[in-house]
Protein backbone atom coordinates (compact mmCIF):
# COMPACT_ATOMS: atom_id res chain seq x y z
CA UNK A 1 0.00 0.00 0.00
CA UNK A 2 0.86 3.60 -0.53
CA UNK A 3 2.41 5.68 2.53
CA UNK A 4 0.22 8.24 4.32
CA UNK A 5 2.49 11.82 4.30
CA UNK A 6 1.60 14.36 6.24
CA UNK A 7 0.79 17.47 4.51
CA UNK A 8 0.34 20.52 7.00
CA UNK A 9 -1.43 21.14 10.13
CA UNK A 10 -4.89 23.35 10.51
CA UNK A 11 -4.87 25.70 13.78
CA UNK A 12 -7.66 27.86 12.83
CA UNK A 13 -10.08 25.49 14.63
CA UNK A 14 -10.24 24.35 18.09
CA UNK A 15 -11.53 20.86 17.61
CA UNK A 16 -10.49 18.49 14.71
CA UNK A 17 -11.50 19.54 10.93
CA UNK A 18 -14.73 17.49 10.04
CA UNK A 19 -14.32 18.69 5.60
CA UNK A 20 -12.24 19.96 3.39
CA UNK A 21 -12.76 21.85 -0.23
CA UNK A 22 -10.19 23.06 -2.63
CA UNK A 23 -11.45 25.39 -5.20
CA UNK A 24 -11.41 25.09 -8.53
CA UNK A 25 -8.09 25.97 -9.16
CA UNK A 26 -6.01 24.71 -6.12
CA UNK A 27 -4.80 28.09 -5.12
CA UNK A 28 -7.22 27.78 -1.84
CA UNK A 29 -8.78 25.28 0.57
CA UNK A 30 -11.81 25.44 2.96
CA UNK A 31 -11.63 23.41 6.09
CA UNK A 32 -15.15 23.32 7.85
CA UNK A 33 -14.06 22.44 12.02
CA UNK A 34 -15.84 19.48 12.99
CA UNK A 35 -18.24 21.55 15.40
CA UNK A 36 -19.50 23.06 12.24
CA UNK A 37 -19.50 27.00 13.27
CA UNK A 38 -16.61 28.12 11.51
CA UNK A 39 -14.95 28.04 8.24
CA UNK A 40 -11.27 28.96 7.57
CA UNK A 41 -10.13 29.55 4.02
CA UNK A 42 -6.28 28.81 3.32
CA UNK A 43 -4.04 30.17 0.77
CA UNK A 44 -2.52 26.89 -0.32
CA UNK A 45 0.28 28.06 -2.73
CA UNK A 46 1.57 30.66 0.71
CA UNK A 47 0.54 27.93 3.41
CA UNK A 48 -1.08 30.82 5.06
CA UNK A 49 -4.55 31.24 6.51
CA UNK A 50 -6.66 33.56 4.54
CA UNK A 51 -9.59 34.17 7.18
CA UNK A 52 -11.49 32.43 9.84
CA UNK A 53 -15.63 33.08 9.33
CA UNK A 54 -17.39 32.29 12.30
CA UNK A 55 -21.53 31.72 11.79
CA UNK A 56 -24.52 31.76 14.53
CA UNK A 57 -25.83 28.43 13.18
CA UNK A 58 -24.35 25.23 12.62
CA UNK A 59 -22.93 25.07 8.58
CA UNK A 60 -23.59 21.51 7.44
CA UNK A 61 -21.52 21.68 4.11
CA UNK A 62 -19.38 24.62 2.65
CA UNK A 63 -17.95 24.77 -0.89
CA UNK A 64 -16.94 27.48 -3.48
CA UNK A 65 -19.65 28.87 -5.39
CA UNK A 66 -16.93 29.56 -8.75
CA UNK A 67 -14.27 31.20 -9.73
CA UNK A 68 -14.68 34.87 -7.98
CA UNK A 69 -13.84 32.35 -4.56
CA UNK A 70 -17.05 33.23 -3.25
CA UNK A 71 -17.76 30.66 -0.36
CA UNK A 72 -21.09 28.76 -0.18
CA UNK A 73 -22.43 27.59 3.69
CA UNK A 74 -24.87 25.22 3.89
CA UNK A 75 -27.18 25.17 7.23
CA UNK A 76 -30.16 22.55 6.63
CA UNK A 77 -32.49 24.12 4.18
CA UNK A 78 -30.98 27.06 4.00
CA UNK A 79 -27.54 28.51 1.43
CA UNK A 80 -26.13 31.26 2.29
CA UNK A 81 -23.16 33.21 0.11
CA UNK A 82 -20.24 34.51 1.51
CA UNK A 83 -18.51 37.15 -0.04
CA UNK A 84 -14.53 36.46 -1.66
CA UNK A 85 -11.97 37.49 0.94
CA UNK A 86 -10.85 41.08 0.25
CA UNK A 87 -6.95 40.18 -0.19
CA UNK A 88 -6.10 43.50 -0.42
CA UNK A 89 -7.30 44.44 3.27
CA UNK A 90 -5.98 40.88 4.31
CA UNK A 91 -2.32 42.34 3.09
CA UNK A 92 -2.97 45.19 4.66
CA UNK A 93 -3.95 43.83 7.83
CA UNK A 94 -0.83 41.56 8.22
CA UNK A 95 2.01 44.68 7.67
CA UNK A 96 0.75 46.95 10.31
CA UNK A 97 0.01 44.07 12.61
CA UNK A 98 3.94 43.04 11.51
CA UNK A 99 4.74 46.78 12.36
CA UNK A 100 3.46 46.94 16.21
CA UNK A 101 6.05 47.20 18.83
């Protein structure tokens, strides 16, 4: 049989990751944590976490919605759309955070 290799570890969640999704290019990953109230979207090619997207109700099933990385949640009946991550602001974010004393 083929050897299991360990690829990278998640620490966005607090309990273990229940899914993951890659979208349609590769470039990024969704892990859903196995409590089911938060997504985390991952920049695959930078092994860096994009964003963490907590919810109010229990998401049964995420995916990407297309190419724009728009993020669908699934919560029973209901799909909700989550806007792409504004990488721009993300950047942005990370060099004055890098910047504090």
């Amino acid at each position: 049989g083929g050897r299991l290799v360990l690829l990278g570890s998640f620490e966005a969640h607090s309990g273990p990751v229940g899914c993951l999704r890659a979208s349609h290019d590769g470039a990024r990953l969704l892990s859903l944590s196995s409590i089911h109230e938060s997504v985390a979207e991952w920049d695959v090619i930078k092994g860096v976490k994009l964003r963490n997207i907590d919810f109010s109700f229990q998401v049964h099933h995420c995916d990407y919605a297309g190419t724009d990385y728009a993020i669908l949640v699934v919560n029973g009946n209901d799909i909700r759309r989550v806007p792409p991550a504004d990488l721009r602001a993300i950047l942005m974010k990370r060099e004055e955070e890098a910047l504090q004393p």
